[in-house]
C-alpha atoms as a PDB file:
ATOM      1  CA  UNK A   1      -3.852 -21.738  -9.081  1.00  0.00           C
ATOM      2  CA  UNK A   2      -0.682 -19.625  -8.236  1.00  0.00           C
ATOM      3  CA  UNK A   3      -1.123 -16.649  -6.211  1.00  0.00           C
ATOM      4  CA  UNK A   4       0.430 -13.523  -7.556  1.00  0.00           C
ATOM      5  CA  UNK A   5       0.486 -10.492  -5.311  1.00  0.00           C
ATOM      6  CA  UNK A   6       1.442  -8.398  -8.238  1.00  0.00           C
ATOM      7  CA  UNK A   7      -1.506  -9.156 -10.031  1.00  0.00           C
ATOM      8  CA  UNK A   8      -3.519  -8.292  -6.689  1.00  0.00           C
ATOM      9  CA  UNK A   9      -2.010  -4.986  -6.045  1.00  0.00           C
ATOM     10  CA  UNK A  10      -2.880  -4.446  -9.769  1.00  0.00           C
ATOM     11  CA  UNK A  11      -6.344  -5.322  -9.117  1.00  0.00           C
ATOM     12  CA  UNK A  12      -6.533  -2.954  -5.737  1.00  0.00           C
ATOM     13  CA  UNK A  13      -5.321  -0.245  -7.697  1.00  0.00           C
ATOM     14  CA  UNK A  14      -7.912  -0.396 -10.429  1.00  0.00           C
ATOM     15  CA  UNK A  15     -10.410  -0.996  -7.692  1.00  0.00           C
ATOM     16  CA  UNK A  16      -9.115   2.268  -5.621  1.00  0.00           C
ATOM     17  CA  UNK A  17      -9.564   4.171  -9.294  1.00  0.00           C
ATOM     18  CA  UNK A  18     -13.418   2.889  -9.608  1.00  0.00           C
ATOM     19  CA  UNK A  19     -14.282   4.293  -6.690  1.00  0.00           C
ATOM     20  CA  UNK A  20     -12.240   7.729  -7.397  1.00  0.00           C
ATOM     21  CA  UNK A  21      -9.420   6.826  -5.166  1.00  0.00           C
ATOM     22  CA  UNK A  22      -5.367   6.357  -6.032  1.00  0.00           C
ATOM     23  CA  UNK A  23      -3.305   3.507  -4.642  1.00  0.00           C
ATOM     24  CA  UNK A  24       0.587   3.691  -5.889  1.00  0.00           C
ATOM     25  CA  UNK A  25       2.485   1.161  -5.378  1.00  0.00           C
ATOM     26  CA  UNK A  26       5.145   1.874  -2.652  1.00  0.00           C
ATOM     27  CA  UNK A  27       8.128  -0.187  -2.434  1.00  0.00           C
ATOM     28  CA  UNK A  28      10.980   0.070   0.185  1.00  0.00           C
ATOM     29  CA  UNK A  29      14.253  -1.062   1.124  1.00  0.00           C
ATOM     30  CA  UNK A  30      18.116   0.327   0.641  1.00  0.00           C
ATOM     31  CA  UNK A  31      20.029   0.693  -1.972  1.00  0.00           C
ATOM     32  CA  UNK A  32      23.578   2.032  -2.197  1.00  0.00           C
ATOM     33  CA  UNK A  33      24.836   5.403  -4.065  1.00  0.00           C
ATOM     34  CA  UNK A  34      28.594   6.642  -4.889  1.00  0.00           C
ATOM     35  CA  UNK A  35      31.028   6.275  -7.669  1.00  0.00           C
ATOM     36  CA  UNK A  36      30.439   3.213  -9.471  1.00  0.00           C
ATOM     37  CA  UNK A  37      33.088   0.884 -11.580  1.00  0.00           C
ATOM     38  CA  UNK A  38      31.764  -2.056 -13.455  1.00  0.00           C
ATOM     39  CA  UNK A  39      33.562  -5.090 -12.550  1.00  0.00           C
ATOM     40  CA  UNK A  40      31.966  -7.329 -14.955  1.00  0.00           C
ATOM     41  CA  UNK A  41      28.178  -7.742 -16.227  1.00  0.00           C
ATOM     42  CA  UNK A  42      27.250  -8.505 -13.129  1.00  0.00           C
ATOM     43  CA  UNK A  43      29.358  -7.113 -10.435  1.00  0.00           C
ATOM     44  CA  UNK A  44      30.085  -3.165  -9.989  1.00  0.00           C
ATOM     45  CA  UNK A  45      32.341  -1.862  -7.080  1.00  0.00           C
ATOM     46  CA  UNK A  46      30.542   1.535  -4.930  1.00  0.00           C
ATOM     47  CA  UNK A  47      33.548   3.778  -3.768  1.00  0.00           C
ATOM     48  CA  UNK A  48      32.625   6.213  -1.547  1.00  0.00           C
ATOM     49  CA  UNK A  49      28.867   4.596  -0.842  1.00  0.00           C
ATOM     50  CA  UNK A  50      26.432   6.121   0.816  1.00  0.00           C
ATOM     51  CA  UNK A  51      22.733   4.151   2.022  1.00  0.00           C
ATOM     52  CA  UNK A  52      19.725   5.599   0.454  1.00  0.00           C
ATOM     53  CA  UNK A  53      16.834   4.235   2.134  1.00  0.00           C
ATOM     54  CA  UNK A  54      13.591   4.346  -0.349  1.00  0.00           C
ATOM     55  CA  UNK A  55       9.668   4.101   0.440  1.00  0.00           C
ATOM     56  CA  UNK A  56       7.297   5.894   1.974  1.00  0.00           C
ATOM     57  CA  UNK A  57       8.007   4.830   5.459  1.00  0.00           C
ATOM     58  CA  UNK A  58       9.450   1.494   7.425  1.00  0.00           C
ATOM     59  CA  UNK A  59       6.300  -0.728   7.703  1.00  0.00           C
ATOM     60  CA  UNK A  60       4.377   1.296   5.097  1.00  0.00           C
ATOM     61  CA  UNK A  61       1.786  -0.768   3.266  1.00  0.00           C
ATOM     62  CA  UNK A  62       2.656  -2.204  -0.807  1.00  0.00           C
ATOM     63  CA  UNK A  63      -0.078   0.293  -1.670  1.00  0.00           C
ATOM     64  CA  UNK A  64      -0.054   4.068  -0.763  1.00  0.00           C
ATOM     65  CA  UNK A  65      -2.628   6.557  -1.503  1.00  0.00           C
ATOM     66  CA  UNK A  66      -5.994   8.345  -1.118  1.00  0.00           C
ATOM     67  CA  UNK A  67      -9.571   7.541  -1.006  1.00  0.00           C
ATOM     68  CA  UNK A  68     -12.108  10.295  -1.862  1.00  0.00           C
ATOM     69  CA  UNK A  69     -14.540  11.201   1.462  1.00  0.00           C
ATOM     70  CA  UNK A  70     -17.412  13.129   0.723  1.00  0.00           C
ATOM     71  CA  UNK A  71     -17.406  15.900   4.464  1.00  0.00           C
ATOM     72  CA  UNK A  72     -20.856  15.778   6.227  1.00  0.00           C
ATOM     73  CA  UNK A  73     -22.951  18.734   5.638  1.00  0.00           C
ATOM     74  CA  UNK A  74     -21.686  20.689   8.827  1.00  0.00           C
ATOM     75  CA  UNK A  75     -18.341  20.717   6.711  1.00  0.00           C
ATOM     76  CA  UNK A  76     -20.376  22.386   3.252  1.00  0.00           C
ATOM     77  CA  UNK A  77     -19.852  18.897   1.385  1.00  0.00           C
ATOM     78  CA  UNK A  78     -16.781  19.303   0.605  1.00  0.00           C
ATOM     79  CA  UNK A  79     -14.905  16.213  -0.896  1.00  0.00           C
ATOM     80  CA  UNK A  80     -12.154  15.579   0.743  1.00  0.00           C
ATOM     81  CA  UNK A  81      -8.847  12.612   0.090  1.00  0.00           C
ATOM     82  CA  UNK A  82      -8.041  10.311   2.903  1.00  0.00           C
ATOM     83  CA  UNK A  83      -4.946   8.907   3.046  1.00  0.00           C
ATOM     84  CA  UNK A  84      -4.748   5.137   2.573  1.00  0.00           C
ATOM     85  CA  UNK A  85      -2.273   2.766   2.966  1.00  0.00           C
ATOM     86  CA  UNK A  86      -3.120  -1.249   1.891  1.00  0.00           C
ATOM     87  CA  UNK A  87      -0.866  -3.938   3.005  1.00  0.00           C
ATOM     88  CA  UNK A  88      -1.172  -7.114   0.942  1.00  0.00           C
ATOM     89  CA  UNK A  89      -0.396 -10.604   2.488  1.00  0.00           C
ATOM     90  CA  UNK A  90      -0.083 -13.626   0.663  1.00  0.00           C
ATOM     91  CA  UNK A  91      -0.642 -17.155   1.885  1.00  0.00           C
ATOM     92  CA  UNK A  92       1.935 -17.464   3.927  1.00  0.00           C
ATOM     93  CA  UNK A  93       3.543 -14.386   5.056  1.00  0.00           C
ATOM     94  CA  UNK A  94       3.316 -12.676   8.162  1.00  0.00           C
ATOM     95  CA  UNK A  95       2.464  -8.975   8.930  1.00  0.00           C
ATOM     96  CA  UNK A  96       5.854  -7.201  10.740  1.00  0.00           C
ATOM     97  CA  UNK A  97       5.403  -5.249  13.953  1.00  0.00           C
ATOM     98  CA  UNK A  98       6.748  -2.248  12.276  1.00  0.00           C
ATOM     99  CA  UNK A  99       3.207  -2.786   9.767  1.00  0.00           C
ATOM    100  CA  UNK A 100       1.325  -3.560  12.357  1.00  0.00           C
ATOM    101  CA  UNK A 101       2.525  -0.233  14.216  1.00  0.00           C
ATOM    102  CA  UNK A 102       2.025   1.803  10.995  1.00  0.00           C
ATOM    103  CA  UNK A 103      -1.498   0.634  10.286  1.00  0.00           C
ATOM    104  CA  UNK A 104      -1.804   0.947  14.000  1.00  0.00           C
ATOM    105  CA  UNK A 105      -0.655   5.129  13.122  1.00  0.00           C
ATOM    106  CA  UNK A 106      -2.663   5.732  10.545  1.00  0.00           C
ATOM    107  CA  UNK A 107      -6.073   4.262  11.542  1.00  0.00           C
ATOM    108  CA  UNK A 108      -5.334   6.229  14.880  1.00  0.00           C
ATOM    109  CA  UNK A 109      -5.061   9.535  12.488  1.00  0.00           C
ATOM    110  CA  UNK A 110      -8.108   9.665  10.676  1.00  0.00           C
ATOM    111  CA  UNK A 111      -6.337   7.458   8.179  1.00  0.00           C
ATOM    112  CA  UNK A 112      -7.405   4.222   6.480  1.00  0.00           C
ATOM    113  CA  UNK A 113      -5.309   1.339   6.492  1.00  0.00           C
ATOM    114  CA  UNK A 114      -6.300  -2.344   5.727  1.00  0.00           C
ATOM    115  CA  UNK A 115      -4.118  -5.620   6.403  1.00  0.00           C
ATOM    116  CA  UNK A 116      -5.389  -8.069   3.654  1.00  0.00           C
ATOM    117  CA  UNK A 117      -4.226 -11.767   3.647  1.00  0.00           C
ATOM    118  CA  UNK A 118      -4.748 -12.998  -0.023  1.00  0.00           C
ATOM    119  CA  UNK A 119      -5.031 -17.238  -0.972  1.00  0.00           C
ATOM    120  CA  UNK A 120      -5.832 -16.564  -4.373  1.00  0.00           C
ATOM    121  CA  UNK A 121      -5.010 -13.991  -6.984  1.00  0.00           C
ATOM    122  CA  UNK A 122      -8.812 -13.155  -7.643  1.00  0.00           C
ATOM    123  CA  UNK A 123     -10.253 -10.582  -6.136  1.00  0.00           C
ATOM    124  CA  UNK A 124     -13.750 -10.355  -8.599  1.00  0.00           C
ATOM    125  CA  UNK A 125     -17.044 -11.937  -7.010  1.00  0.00           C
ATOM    126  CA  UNK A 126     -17.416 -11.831  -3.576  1.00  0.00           C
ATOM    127  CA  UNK A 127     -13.765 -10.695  -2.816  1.00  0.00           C
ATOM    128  CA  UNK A 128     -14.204  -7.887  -4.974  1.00  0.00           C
ATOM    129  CA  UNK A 129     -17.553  -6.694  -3.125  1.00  0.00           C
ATOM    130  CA  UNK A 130     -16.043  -7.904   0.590  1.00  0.00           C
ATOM    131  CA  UNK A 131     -13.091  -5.507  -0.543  1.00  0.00           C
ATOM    132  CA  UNK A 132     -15.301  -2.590  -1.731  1.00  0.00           C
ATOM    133  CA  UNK A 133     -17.386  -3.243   1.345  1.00  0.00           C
ATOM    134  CA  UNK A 134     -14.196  -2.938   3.595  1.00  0.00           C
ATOM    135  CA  UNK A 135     -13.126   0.517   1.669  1.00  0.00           C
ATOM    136  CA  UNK A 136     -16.821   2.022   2.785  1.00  0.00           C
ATOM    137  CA  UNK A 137     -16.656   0.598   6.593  1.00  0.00           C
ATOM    138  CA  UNK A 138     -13.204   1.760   6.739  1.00  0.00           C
ATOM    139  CA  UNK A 139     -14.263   4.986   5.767  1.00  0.00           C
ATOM    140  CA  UNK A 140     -17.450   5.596   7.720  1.00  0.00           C
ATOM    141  CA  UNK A 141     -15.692   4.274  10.742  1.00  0.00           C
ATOM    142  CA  UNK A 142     -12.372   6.838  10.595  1.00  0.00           C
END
């Protein structure tokens, strides 16, 4: 079966929404901005470029969001979002240090961050629950 991580960070995202959270997908790289002049179909020329960097942050997870908390008592119940960033792996790529440093950030804030290598575009059955299982420890262990 071919693994599609788009079809998994769909899935997370539907699963963040069941259980009243938002994931967004959060893409990043750099693009370039100026005065452009098509060359041809496929070829424009930038004069007076400038980089525009785009995502949330360098090493930021492909999903970026919130998970709802419910506040112990001793905080009047209060429902509060936590942020949550979800970094998706597939079979065989590796996690950077600059995502290893940002989940590193965010756990160490209160934050909940989870590195998840995927072999298989399925996440219903037992991935599903392991996955809804890992939302709950992450949150009753931040």
């Amino acid at each position: 079966m071919s693994v599609s991580e788009k079809t998994i960070l769909n899935k997370l995202q539907l699963l963040a929404s069941k259980v009243g959270g938002r994931l967004f997908r959060n893409n990043s790289g750099m693009a370039w901005a100026g005065q452009v002049k098509r060359i041809n179909p496929t070829t424009v020329l930038i004069t007076n470029a400038v980089p525009i960097k785009y995502g949330l942050a360098n090493g930021s997870g492909d999903l970026a969001g919130a998970l709802p908390v419910v506040i112990t008592n001793d905080m009047v119940g209060k429902k509060v979002f936590v942020f949550t960033n979800y970094e998706v792996k597939m079979n065989t790529t590796r996690t950077t240090e600059e995502q290893t440093n940002f989940h590193n950030m965010v756990m160490s804030l209160g934050g909940i961050s989870i590195i998840e290598r995927f072999t298989s575009d399925e996440i219903e059955g037992n991935k599903f629950n392991d996955i809804i299982d890992k939302f709950q420890r992450s949150i009753s262990t931040s």
